[in-house]
PDB file of N, CA and C in Angstrom:
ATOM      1  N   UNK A   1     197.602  75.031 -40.062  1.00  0.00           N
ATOM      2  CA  UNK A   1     196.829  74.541 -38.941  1.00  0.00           C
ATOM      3  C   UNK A   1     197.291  75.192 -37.647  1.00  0.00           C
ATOM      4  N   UNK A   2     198.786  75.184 -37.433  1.00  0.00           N
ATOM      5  CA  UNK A   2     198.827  75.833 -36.356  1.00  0.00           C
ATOM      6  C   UNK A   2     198.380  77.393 -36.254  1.00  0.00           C
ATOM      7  N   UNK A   3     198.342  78.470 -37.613  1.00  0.00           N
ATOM      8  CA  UNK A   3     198.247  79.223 -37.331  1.00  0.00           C
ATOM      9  C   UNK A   3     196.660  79.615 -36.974  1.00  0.00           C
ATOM     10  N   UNK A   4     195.649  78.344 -36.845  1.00  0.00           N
ATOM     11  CA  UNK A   4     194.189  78.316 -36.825  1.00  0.00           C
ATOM     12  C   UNK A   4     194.282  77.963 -35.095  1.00  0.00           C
ATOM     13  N   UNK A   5     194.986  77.360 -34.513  1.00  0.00           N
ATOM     14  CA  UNK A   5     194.916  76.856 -33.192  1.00  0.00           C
ATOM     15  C   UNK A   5     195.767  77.888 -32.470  1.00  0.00           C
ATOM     16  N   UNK A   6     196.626  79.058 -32.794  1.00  0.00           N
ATOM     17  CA  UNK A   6     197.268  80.303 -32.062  1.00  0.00           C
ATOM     18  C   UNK A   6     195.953  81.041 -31.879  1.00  0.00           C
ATOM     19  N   UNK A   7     195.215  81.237 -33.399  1.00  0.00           N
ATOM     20  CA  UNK A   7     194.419  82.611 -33.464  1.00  0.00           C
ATOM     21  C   UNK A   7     192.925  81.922 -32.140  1.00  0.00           C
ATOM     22  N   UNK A   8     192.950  80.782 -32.383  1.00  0.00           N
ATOM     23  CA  UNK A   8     191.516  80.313 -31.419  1.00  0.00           C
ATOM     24  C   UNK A   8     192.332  80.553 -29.999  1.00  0.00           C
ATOM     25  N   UNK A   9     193.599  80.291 -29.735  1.00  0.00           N
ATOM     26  CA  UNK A   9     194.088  80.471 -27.959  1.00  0.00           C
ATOM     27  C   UNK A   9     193.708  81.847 -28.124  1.00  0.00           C
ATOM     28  N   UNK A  10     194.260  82.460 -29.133  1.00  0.00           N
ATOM     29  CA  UNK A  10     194.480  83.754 -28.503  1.00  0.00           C
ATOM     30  C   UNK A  10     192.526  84.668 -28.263  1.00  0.00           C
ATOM     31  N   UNK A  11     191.859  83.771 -29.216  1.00  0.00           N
ATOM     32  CA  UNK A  11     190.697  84.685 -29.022  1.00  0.00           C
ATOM     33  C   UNK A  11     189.501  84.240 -27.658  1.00  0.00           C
ATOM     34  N   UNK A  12     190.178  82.903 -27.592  1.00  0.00           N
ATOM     35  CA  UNK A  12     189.982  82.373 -26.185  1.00  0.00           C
ATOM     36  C   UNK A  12     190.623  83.414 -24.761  1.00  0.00           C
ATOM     37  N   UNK A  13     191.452  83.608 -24.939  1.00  0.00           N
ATOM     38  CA  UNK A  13     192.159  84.530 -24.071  1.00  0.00           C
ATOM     39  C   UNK A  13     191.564  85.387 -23.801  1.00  0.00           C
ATOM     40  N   UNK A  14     191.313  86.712 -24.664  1.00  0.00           N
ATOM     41  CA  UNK A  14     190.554  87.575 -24.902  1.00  0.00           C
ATOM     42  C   UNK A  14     189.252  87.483 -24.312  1.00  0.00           C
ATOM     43  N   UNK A  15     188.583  86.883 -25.066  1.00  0.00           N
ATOM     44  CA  UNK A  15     187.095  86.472 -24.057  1.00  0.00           C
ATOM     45  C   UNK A  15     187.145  86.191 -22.817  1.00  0.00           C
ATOM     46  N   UNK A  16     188.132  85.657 -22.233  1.00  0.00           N
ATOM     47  CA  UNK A  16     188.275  85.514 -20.762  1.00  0.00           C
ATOM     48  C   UNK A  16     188.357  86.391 -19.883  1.00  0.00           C
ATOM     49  N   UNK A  17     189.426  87.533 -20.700  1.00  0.00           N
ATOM     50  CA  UNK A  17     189.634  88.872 -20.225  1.00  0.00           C
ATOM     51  C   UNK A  17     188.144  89.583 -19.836  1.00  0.00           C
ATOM     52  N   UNK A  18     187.770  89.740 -21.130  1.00  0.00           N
ATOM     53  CA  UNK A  18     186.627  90.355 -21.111  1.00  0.00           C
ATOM     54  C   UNK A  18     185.709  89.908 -20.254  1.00  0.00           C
ATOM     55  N   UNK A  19     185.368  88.561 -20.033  1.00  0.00           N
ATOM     56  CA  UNK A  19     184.462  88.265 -18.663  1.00  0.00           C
ATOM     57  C   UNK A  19     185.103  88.392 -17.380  1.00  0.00           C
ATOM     58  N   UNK A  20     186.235  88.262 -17.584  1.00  0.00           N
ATOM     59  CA  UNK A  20     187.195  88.516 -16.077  1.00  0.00           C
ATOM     60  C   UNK A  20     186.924  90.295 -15.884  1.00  0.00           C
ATOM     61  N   UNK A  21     186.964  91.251 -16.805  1.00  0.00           N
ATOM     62  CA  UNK A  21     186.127  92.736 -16.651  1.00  0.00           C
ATOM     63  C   UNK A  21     184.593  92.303 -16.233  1.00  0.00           C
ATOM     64  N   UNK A  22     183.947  91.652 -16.538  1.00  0.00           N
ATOM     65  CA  UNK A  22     182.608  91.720 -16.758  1.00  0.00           C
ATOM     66  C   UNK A  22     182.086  91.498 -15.010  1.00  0.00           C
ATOM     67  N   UNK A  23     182.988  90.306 -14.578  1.00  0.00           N
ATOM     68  CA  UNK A  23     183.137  89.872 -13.459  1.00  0.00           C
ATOM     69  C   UNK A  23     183.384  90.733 -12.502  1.00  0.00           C
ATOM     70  N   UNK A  24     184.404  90.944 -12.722  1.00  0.00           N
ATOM     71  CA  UNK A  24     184.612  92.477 -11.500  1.00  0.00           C
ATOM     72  C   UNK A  24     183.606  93.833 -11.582  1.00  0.00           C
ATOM     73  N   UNK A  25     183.117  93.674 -12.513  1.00  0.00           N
ATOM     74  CA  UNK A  25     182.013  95.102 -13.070  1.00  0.00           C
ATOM     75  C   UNK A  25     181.322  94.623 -11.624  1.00  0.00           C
ATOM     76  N   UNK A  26     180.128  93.047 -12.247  1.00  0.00           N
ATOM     77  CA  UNK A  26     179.439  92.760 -11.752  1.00  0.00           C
ATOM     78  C   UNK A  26     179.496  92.631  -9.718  1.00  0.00           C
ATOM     79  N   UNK A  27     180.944  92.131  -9.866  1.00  0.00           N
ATOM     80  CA  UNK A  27     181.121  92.496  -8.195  1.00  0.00           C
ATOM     81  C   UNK A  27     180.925  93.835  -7.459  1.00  0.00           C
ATOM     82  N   UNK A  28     181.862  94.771  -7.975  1.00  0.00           N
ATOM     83  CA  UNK A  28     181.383  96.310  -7.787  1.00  0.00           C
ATOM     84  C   UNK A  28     179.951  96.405  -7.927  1.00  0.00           C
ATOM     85  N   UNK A  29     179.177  96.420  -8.512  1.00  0.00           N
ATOM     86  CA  UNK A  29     177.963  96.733  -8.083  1.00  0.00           C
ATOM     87  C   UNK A  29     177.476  96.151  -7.103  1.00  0.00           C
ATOM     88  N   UNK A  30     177.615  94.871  -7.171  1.00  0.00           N
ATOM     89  CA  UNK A  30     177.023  93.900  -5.450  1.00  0.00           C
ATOM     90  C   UNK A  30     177.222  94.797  -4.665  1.00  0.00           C
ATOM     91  N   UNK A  31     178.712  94.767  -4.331  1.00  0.00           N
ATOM     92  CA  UNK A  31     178.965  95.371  -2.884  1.00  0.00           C
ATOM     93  C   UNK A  31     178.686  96.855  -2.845  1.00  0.00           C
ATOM     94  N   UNK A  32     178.478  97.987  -4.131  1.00  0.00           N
ATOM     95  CA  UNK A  32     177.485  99.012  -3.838  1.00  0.00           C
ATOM     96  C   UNK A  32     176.597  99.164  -3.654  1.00  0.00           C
ATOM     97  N   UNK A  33     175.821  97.951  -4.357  1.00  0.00           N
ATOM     98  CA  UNK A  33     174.361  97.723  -3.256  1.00  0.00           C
ATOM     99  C   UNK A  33     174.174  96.716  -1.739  1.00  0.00           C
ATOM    100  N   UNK A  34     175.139  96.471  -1.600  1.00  0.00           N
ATOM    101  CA  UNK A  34     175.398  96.010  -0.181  1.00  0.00           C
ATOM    102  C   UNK A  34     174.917  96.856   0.570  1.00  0.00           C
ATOM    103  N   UNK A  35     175.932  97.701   0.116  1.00  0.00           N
ATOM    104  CA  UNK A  35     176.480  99.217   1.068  1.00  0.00           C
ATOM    105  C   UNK A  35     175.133  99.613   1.340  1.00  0.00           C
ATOM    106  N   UNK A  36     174.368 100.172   0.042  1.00  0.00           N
ATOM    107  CA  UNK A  36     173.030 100.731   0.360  1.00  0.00           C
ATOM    108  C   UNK A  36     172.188 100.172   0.824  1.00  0.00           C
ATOM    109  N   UNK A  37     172.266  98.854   1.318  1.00  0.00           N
ATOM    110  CA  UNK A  37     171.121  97.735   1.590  1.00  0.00           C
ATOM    111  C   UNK A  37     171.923  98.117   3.082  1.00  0.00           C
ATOM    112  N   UNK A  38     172.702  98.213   3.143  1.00  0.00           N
ATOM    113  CA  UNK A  38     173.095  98.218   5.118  1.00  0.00           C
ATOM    114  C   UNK A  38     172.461  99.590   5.785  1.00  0.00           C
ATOM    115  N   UNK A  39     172.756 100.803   4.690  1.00  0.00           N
ATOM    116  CA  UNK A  39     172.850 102.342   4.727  1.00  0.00           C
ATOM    117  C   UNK A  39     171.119 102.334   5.318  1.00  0.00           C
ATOM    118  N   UNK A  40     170.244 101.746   4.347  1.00  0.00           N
ATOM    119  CA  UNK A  40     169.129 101.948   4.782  1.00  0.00           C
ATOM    120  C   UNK A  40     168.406 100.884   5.754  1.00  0.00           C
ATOM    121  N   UNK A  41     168.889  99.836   6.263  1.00  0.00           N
ATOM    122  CA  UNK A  41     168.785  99.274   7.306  1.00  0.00           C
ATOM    123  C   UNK A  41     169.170 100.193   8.719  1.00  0.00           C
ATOM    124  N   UNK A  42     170.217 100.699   8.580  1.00  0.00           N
ATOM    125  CA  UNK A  42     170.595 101.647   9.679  1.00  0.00           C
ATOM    126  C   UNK A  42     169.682 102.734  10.137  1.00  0.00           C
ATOM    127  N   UNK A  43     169.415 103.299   8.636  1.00  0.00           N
ATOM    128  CA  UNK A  43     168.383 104.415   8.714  1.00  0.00           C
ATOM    129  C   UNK A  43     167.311 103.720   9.257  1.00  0.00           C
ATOM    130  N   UNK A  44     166.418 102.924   8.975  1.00  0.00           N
ATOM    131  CA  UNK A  44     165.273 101.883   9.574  1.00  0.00           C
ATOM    132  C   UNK A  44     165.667 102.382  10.991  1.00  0.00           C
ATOM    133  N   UNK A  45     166.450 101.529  11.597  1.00  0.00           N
ATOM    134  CA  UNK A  45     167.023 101.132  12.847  1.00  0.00           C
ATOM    135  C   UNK A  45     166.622 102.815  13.583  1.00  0.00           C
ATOM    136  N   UNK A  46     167.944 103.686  13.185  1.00  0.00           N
ATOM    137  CA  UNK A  46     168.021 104.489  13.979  1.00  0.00           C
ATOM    138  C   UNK A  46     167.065 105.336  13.903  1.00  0.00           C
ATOM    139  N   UNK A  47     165.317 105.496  12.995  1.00  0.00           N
ATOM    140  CA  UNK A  47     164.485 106.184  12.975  1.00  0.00           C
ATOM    141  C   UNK A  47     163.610 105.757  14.289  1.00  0.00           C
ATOM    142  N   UNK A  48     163.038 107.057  14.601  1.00  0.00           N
ATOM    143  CA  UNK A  48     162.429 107.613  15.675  1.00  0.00           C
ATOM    144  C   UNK A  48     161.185 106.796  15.654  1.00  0.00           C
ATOM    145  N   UNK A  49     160.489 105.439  16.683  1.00  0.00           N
ATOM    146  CA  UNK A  49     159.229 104.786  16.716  1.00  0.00           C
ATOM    147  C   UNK A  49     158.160 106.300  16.176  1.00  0.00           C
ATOM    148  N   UNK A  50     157.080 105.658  15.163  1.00  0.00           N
ATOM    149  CA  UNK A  50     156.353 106.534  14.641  1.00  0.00           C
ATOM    150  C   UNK A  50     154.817 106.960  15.998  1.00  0.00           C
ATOM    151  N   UNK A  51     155.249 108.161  16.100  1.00  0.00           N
ATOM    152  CA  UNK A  51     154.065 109.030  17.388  1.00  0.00           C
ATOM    153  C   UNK A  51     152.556 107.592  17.151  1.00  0.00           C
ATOM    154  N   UNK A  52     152.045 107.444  18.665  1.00  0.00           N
ATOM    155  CA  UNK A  52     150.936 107.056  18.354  1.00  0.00           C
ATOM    156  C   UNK A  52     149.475 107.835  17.379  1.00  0.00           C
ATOM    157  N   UNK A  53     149.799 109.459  18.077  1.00  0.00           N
ATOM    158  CA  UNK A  53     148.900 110.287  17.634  1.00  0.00           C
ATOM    159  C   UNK A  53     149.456 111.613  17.056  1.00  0.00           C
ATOM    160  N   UNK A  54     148.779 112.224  16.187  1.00  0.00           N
ATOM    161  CA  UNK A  54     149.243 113.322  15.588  1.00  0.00           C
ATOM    162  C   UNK A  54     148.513 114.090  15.816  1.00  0.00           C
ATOM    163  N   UNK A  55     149.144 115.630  15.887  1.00  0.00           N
ATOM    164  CA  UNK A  55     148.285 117.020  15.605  1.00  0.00           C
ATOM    165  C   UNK A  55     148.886 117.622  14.749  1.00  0.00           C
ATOM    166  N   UNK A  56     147.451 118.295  13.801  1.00  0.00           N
ATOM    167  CA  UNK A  56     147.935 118.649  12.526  1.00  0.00           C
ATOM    168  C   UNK A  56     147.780 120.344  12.843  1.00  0.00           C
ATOM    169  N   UNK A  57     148.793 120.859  13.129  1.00  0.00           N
ATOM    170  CA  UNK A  57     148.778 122.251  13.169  1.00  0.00           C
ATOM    171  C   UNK A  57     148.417 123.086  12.409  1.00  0.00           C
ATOM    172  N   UNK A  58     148.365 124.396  12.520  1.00  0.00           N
ATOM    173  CA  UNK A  58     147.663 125.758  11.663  1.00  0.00           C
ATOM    174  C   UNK A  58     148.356 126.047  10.881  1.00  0.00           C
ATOM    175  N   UNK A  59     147.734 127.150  10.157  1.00  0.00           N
ATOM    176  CA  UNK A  59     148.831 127.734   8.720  1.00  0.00           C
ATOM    177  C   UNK A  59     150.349 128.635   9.907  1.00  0.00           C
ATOM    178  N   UNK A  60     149.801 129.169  10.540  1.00  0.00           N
ATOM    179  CA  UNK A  60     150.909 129.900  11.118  1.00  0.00           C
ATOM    180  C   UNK A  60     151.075 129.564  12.784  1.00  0.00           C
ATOM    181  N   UNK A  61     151.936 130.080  13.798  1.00  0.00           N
ATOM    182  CA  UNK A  61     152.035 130.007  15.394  1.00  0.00           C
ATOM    183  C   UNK A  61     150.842 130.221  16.507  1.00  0.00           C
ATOM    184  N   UNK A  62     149.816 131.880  15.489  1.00  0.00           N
ATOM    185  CA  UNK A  62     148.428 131.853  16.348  1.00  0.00           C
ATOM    186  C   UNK A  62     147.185 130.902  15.906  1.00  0.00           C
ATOM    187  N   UNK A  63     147.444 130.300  14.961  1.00  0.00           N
ATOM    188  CA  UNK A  63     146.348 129.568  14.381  1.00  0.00           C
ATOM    189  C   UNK A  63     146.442 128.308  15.099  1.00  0.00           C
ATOM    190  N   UNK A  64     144.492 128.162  15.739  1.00  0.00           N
ATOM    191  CA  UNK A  64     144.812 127.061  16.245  1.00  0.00           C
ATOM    192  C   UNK A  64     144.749 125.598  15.616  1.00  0.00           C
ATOM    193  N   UNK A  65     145.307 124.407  16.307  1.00  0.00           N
ATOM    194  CA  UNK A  65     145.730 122.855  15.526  1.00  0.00           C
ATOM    195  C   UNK A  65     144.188 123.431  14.838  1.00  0.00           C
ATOM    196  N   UNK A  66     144.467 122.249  13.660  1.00  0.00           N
ATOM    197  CA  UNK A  66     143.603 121.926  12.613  1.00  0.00           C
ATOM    198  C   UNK A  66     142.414 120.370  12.548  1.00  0.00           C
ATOM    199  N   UNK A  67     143.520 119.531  12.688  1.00  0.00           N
ATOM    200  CA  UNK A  67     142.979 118.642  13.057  1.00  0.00           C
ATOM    201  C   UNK A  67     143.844 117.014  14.424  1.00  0.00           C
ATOM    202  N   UNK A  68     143.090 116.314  14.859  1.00  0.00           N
ATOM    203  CA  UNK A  68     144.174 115.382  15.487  1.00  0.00           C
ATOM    204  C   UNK A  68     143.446 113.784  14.322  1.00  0.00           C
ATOM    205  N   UNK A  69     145.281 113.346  14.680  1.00  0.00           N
ATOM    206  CA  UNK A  69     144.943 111.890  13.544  1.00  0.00           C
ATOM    207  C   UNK A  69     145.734 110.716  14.373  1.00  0.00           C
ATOM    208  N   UNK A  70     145.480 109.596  13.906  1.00  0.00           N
ATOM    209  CA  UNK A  70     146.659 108.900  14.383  1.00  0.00           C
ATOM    210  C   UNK A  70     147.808 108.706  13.955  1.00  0.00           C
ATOM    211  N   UNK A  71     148.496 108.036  14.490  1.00  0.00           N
ATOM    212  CA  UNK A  71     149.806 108.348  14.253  1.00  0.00           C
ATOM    213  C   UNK A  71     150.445 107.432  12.758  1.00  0.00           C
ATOM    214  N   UNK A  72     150.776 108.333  11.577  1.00  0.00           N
ATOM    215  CA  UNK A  72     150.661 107.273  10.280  1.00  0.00           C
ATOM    216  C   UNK A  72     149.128 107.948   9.225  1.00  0.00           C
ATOM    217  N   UNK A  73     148.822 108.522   9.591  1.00  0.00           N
ATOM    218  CA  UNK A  73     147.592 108.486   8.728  1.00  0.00           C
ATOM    219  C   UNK A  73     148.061 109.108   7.528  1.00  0.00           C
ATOM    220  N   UNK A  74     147.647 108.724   6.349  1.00  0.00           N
ATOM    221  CA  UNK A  74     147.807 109.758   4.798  1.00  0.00           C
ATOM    222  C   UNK A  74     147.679 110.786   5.093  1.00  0.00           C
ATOM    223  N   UNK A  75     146.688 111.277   5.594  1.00  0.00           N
ATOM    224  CA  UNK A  75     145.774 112.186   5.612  1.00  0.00           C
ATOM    225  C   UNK A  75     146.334 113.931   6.694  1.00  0.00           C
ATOM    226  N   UNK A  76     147.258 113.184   7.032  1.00  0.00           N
ATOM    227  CA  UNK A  76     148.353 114.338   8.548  1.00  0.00           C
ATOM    228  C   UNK A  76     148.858 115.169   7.268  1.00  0.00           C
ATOM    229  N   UNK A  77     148.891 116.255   7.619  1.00  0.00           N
ATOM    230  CA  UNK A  77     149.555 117.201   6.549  1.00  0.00           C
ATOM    231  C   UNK A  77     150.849 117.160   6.686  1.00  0.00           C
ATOM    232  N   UNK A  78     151.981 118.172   6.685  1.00  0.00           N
ATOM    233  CA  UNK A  78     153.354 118.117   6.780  1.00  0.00           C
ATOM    234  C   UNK A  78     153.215 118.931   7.750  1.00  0.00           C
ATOM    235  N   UNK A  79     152.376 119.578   8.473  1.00  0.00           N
ATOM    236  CA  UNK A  79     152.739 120.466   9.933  1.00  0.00           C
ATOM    237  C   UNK A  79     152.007 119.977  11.054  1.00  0.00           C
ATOM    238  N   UNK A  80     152.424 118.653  11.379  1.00  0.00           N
ATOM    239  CA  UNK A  80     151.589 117.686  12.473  1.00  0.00           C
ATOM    240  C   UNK A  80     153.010 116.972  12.944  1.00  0.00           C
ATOM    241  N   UNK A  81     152.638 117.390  14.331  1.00  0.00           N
ATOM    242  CA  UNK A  81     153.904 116.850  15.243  1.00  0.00           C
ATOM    243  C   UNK A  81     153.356 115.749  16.065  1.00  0.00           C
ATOM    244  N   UNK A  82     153.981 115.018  16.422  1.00  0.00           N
ATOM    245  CA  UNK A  82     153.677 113.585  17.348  1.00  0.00           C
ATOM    246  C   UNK A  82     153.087 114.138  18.713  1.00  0.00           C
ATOM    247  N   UNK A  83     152.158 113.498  19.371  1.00  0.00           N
ATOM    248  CA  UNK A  83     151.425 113.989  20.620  1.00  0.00           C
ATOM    249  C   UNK A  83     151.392 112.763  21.313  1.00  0.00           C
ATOM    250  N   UNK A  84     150.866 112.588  22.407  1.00  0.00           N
ATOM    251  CA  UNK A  84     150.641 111.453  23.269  1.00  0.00           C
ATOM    252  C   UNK A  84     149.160 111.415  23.674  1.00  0.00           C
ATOM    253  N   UNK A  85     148.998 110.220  24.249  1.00  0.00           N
ATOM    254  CA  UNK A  85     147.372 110.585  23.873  1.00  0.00           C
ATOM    255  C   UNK A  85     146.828 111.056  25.062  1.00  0.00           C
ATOM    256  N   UNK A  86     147.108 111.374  26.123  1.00  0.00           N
ATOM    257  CA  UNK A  86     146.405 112.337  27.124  1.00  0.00           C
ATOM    258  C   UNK A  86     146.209 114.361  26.394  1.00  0.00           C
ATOM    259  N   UNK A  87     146.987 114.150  25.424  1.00  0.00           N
ATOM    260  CA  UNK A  87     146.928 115.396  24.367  1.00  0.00           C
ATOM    261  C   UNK A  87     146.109 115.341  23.447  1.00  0.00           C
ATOM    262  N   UNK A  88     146.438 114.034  23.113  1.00  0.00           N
ATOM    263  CA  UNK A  88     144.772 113.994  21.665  1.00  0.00           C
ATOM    264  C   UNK A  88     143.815 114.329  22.622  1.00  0.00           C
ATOM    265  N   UNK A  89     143.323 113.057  24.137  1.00  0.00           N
ATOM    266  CA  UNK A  89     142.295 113.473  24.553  1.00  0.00           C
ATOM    267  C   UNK A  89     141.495 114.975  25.208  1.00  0.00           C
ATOM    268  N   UNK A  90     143.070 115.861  25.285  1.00  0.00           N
ATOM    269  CA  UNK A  90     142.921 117.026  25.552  1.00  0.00           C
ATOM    270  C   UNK A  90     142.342 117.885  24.444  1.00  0.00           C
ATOM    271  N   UNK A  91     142.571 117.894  23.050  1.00  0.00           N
ATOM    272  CA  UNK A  91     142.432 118.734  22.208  1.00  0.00           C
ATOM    273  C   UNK A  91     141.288 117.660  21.476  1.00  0.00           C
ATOM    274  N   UNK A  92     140.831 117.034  21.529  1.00  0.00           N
ATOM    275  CA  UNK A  92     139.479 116.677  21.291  1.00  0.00           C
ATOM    276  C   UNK A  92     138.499 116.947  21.907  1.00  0.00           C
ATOM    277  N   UNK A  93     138.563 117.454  23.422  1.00  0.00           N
ATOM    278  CA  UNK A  93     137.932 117.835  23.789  1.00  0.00           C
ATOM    279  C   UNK A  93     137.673 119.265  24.444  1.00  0.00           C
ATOM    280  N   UNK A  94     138.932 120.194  23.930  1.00  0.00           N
ATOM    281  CA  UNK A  94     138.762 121.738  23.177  1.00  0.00           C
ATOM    282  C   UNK A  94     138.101 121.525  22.175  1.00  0.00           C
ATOM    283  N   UNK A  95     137.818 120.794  21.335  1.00  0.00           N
ATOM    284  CA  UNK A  95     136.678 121.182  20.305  1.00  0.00           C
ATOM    285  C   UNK A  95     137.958 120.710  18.750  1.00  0.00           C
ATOM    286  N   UNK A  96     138.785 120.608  18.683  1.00  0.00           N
ATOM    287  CA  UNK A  96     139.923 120.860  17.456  1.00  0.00           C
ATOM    288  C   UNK A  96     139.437 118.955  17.034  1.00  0.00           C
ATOM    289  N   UNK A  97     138.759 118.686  15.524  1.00  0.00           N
ATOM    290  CA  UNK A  97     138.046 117.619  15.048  1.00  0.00           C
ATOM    291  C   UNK A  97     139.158 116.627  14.962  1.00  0.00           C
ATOM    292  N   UNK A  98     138.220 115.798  15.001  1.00  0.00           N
ATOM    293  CA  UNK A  98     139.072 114.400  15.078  1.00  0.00           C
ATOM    294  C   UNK A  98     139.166 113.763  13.262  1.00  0.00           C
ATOM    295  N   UNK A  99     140.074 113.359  12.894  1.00  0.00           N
ATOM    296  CA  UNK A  99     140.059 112.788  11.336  1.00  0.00           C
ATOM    297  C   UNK A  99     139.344 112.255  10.739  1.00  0.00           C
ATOM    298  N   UNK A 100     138.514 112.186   9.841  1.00  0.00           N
ATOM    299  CA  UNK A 100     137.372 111.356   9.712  1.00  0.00           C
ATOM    300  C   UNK A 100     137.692 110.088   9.003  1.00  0.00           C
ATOM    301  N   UNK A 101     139.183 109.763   8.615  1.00  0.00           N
ATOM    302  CA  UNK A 101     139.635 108.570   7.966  1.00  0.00           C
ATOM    303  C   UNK A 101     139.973 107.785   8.539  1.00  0.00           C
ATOM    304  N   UNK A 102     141.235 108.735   9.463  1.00  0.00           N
ATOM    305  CA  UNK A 102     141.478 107.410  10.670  1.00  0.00           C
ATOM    306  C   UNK A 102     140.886 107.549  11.918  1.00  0.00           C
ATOM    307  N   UNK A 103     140.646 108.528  12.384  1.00  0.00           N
ATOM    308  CA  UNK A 103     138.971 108.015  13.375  1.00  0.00           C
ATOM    309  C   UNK A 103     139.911 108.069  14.399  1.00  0.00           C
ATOM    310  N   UNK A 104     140.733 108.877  15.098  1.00  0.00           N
ATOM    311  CA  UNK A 104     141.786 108.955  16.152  1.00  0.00           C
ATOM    312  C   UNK A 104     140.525 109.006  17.716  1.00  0.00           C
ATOM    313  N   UNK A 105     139.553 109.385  17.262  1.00  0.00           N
ATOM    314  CA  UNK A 105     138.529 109.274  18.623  1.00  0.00           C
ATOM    315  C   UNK A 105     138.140 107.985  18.933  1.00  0.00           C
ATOM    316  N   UNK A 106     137.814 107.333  17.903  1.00  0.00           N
ATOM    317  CA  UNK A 106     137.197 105.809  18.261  1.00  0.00           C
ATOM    318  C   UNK A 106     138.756 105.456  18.665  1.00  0.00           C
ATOM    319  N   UNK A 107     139.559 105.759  18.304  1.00  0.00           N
ATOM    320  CA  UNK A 107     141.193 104.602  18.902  1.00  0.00           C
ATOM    321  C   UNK A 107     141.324 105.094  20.283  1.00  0.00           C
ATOM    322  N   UNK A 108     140.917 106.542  20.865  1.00  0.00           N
ATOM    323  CA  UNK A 108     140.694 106.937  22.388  1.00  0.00           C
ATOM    324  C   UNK A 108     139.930 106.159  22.763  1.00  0.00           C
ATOM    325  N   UNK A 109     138.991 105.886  22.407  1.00  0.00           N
ATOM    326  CA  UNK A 109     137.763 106.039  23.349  1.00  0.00           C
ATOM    327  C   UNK A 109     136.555 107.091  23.459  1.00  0.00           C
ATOM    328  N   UNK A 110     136.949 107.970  22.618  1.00  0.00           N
ATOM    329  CA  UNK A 110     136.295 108.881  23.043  1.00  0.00           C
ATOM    330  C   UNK A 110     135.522 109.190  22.505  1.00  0.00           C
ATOM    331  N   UNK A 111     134.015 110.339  23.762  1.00  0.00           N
ATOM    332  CA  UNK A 111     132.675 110.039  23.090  1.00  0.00           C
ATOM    333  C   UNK A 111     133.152 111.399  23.605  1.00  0.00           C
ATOM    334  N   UNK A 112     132.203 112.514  22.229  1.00  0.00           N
ATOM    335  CA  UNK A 112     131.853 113.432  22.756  1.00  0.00           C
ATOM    336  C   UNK A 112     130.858 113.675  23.457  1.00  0.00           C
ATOM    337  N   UNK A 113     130.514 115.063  24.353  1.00  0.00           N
ATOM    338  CA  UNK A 113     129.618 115.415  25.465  1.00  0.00           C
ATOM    339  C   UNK A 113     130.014 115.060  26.715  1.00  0.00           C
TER     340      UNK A 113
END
């Protein structure tokens, strides 16, 4: 009998161990996703307020903008830099089209002619 009540302490023991690993596993990960839950809060934070309006520039430096959007639209390619809108209203009315999704003219005001 006793040697039935050593082998149960001892496998009691054991299992404890093993959740006492399991435990600390599980902590380490918390606080690595802490970390990354702060990391990208920061990033949030310290990113640049998104442009009201966009211009979507040419294939190259002489090519002129392509199109103007607002600021956020799907639709802005990857070579559209943030503008202000006395610039949209400028290059909308050089002639360079306004988006037809997000409609950056109706958010001016603006009528052509």
């Amino acid at each position: 009998m006793h040697d039935s009540v050593s082998s149960r302490l001892d496998l009691l023991r054991f299992l404890e161990r093993v959740q006492q690993t399991d435990l600390e596993r599980t902590r380490r990960w918390i606080a690595a996703e802490e970390r990354r839950e702060q990391e990208r809060r920061r990033g949030a934070e310290a990113r640049p307020p998104r442009p009201e309006w966009l211009l979507e520039l040419g294939l190259n430096r002489d090519a002129p903008p392509n199109m103007v959007h607002v600021g956020g639209c799907h639709m802005a390619g990857k070579r559209s830099q943030g503008i202000g809108r006395s610039d949209a209203l400028r290059w909308l009315a050089e002639g360079i089209p306004a988006c037809t999704h997000c409609r950056p003219d109706s958010g001016l005001g603006y009528l052509e002619g």
